[in-house]
PDB file of N, CA and C in Angstrom:
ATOM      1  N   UNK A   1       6.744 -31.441   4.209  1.00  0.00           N
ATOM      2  CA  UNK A   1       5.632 -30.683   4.752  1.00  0.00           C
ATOM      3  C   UNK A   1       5.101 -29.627   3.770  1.00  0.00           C
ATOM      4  N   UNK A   2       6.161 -28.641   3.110  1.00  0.00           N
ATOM      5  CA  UNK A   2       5.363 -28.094   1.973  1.00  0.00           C
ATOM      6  C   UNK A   2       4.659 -28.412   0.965  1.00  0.00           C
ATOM      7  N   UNK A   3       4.885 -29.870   0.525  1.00  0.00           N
ATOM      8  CA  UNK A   3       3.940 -30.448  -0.835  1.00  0.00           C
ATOM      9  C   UNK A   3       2.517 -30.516   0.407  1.00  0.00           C
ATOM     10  N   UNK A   4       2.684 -30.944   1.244  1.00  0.00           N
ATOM     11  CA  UNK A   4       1.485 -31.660   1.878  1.00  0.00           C
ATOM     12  C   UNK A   4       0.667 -30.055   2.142  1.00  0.00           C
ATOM     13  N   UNK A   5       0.900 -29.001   2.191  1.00  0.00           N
ATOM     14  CA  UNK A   5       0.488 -27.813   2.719  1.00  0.00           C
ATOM     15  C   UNK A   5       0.018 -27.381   1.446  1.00  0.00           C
ATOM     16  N   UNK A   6       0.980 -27.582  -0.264  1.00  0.00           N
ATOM     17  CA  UNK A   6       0.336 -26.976  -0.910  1.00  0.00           C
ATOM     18  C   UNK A   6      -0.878 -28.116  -1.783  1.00  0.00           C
ATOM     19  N   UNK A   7      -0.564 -28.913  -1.114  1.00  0.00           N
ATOM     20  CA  UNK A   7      -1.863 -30.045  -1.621  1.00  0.00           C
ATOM     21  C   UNK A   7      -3.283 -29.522  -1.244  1.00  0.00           C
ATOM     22  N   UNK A   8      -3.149 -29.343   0.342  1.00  0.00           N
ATOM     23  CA  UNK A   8      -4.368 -28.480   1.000  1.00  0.00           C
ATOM     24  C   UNK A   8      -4.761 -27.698   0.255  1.00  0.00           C
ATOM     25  N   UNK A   9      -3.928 -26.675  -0.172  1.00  0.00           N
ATOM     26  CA  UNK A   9      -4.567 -25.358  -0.568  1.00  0.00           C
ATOM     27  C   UNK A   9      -5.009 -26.065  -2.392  1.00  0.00           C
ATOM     28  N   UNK A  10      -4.358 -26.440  -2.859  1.00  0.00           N
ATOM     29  CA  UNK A  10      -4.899 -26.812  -4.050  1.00  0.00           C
ATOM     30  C   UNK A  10      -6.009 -27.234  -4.144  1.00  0.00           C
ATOM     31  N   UNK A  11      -6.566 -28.291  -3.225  1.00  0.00           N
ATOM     32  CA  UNK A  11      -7.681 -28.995  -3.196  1.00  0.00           C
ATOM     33  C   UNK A  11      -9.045 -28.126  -2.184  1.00  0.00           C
ATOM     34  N   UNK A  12      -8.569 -27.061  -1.534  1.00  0.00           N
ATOM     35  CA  UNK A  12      -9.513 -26.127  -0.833  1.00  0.00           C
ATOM     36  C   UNK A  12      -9.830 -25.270  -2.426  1.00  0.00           C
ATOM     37  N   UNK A  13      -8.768 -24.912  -3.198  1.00  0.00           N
ATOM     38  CA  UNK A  13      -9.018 -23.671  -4.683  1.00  0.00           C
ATOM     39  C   UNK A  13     -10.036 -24.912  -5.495  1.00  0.00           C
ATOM     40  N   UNK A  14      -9.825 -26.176  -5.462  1.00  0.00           N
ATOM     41  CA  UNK A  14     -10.947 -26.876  -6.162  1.00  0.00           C
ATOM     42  C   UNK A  14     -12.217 -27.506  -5.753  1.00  0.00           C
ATOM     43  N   UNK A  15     -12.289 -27.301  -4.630  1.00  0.00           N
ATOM     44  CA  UNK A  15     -13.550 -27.472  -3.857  1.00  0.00           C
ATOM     45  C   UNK A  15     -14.245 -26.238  -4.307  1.00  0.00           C
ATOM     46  N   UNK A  16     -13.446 -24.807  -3.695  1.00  0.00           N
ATOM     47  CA  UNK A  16     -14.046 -23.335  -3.794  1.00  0.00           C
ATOM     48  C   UNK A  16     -14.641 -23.805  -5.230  1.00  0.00           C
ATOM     49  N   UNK A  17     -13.975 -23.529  -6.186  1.00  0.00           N
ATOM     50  CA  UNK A  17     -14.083 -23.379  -7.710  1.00  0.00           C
ATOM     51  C   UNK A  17     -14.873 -24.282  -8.547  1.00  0.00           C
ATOM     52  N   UNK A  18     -15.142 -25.508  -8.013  1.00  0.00           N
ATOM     53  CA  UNK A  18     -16.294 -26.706  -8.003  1.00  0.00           C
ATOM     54  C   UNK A  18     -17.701 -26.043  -7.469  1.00  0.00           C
ATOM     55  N   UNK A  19     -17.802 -24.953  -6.760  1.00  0.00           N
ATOM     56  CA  UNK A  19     -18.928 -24.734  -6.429  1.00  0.00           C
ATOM     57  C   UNK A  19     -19.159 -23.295  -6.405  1.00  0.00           C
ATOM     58  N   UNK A  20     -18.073 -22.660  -7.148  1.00  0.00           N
ATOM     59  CA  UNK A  20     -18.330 -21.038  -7.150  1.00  0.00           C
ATOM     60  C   UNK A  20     -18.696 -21.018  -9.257  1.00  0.00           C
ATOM     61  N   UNK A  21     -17.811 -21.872  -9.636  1.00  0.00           N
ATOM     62  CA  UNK A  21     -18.064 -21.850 -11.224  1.00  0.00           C
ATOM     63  C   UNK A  21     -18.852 -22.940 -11.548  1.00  0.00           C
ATOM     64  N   UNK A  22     -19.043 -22.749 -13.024  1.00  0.00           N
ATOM     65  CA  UNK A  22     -19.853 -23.974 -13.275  1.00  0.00           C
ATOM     66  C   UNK A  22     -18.885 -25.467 -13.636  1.00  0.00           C
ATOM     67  N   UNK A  23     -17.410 -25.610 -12.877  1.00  0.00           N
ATOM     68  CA  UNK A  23     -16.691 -26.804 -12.901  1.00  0.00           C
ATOM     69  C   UNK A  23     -16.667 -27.087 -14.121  1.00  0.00           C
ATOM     70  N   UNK A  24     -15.466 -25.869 -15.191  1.00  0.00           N
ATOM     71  CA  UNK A  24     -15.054 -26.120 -16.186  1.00  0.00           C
ATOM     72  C   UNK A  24     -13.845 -27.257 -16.017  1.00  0.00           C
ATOM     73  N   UNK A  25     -13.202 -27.806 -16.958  1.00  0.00           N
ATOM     74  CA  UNK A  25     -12.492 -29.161 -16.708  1.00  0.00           C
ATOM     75  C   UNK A  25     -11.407 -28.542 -16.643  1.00  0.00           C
ATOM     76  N   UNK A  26     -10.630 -27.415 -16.958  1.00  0.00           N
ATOM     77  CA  UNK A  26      -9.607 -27.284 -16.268  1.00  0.00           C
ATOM     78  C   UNK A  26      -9.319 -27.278 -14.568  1.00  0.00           C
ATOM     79  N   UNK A  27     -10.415 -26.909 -14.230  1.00  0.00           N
ATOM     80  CA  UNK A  27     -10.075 -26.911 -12.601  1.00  0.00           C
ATOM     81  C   UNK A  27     -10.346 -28.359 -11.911  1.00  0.00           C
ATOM     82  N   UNK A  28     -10.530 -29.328 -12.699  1.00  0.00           N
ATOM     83  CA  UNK A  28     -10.657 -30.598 -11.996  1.00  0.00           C
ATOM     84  C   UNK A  28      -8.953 -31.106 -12.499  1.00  0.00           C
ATOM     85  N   UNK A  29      -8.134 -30.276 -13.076  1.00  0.00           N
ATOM     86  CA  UNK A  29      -6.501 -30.349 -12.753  1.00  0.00           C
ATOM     87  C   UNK A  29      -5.940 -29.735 -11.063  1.00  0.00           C
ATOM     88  N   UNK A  30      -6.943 -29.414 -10.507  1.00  0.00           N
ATOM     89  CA  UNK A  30      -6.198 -28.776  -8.900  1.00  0.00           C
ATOM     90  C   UNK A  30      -6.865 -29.880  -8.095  1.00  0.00           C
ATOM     91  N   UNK A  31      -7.431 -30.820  -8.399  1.00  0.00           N
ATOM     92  CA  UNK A  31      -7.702 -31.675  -8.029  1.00  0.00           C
ATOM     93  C   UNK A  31      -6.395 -33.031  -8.363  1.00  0.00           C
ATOM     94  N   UNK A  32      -6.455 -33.250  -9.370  1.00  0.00           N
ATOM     95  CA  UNK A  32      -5.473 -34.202 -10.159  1.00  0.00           C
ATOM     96  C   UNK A  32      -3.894 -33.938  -9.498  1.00  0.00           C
ATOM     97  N   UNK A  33      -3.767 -32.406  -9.632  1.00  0.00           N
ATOM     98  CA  UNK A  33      -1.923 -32.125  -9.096  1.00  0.00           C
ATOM     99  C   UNK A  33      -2.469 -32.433  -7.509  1.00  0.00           C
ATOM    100  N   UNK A  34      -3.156 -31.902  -6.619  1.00  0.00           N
ATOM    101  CA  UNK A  34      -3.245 -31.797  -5.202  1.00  0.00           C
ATOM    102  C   UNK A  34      -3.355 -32.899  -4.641  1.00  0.00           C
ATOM    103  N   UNK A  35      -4.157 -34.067  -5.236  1.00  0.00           N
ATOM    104  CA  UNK A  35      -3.709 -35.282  -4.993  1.00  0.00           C
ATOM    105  C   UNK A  35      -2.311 -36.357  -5.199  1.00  0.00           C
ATOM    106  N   UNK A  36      -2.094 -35.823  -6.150  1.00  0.00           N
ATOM    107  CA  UNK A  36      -0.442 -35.854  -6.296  1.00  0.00           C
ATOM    108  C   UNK A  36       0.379 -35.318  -5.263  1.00  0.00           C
ATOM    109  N   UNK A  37       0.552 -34.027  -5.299  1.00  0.00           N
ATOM    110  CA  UNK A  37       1.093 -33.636  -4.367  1.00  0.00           C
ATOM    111  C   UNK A  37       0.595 -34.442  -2.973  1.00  0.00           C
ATOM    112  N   UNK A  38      -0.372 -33.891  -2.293  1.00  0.00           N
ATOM    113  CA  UNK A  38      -0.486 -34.930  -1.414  1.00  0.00           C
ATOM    114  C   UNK A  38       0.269 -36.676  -1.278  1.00  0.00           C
ATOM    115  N   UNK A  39       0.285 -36.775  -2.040  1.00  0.00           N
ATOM    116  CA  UNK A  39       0.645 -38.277  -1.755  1.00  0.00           C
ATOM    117  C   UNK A  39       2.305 -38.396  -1.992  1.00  0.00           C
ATOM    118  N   UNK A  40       2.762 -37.577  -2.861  1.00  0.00           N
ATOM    119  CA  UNK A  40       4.356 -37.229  -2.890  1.00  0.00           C
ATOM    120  C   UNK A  40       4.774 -36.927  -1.584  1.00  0.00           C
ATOM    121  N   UNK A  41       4.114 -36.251  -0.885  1.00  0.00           N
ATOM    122  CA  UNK A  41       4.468 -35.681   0.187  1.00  0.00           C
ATOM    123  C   UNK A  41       4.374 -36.521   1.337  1.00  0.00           C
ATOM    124  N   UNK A  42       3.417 -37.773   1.436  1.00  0.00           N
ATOM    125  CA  UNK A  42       3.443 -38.502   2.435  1.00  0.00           C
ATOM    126  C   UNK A  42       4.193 -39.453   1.782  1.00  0.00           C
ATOM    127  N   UNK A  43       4.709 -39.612   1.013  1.00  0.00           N
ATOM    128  CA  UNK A  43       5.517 -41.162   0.377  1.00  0.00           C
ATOM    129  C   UNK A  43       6.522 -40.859   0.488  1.00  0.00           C
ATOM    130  N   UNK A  44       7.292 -39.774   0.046  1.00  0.00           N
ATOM    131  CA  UNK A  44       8.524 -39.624   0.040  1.00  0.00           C
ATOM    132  C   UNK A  44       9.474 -39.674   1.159  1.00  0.00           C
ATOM    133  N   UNK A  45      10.421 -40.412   1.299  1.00  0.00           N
ATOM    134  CA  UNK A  45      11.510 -40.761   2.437  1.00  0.00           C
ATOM    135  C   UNK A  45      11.803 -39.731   3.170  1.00  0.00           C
ATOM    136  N   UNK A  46      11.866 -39.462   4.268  1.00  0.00           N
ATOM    137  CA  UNK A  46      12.761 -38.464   4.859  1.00  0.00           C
ATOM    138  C   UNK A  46      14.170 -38.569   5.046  1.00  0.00           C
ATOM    139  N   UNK A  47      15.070 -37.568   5.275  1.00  0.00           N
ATOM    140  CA  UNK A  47      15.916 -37.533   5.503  1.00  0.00           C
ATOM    141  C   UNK A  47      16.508 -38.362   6.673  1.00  0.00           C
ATOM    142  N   UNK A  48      17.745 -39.420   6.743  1.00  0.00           N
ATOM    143  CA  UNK A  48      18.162 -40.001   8.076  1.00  0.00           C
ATOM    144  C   UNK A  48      18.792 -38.289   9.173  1.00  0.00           C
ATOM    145  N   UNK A  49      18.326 -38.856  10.274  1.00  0.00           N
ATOM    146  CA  UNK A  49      19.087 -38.188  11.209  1.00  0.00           C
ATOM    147  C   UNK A  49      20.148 -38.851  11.727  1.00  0.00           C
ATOM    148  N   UNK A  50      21.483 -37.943  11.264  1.00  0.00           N
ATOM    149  CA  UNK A  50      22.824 -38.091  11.745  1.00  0.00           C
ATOM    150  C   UNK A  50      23.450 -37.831  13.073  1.00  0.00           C
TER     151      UNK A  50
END
C-alpha cells in the first residue's frame, strides 16, 4: 500500500509540475519512478496469512 500511495503523490508532483513549469525533462522522471512504483505495488505478492 505505501508504493501505491507514493506512486499517487509522485504522479500528482508531475502533473502539478507539467503545468506549473515549462516541463523540463527531469520531471518527466516522477512520472517514469511513479509508474514504477505503481505497478511494483500492484504486482508484488502479498504476504500468506498464517
Amino acid at each position: 500500500m505505501p508504493y501505491i500511495i507514493a506512486a499517487l503523490a509522485m504522479l500528482v508532483a508531475w502533473g502539478v509540475g507539467v503545468v506549473v513549469f515549462t516541463a523540463p525533462g527531469w520531471i518527466h522522471l516522477l512520472l517514469s519512478a511513479g509508474l514504477a512504483l505503481g505497478i511494483y505495488g500492484i504486482v508484488t505478492p502479498k504476504p500468506a496469512k498464517t
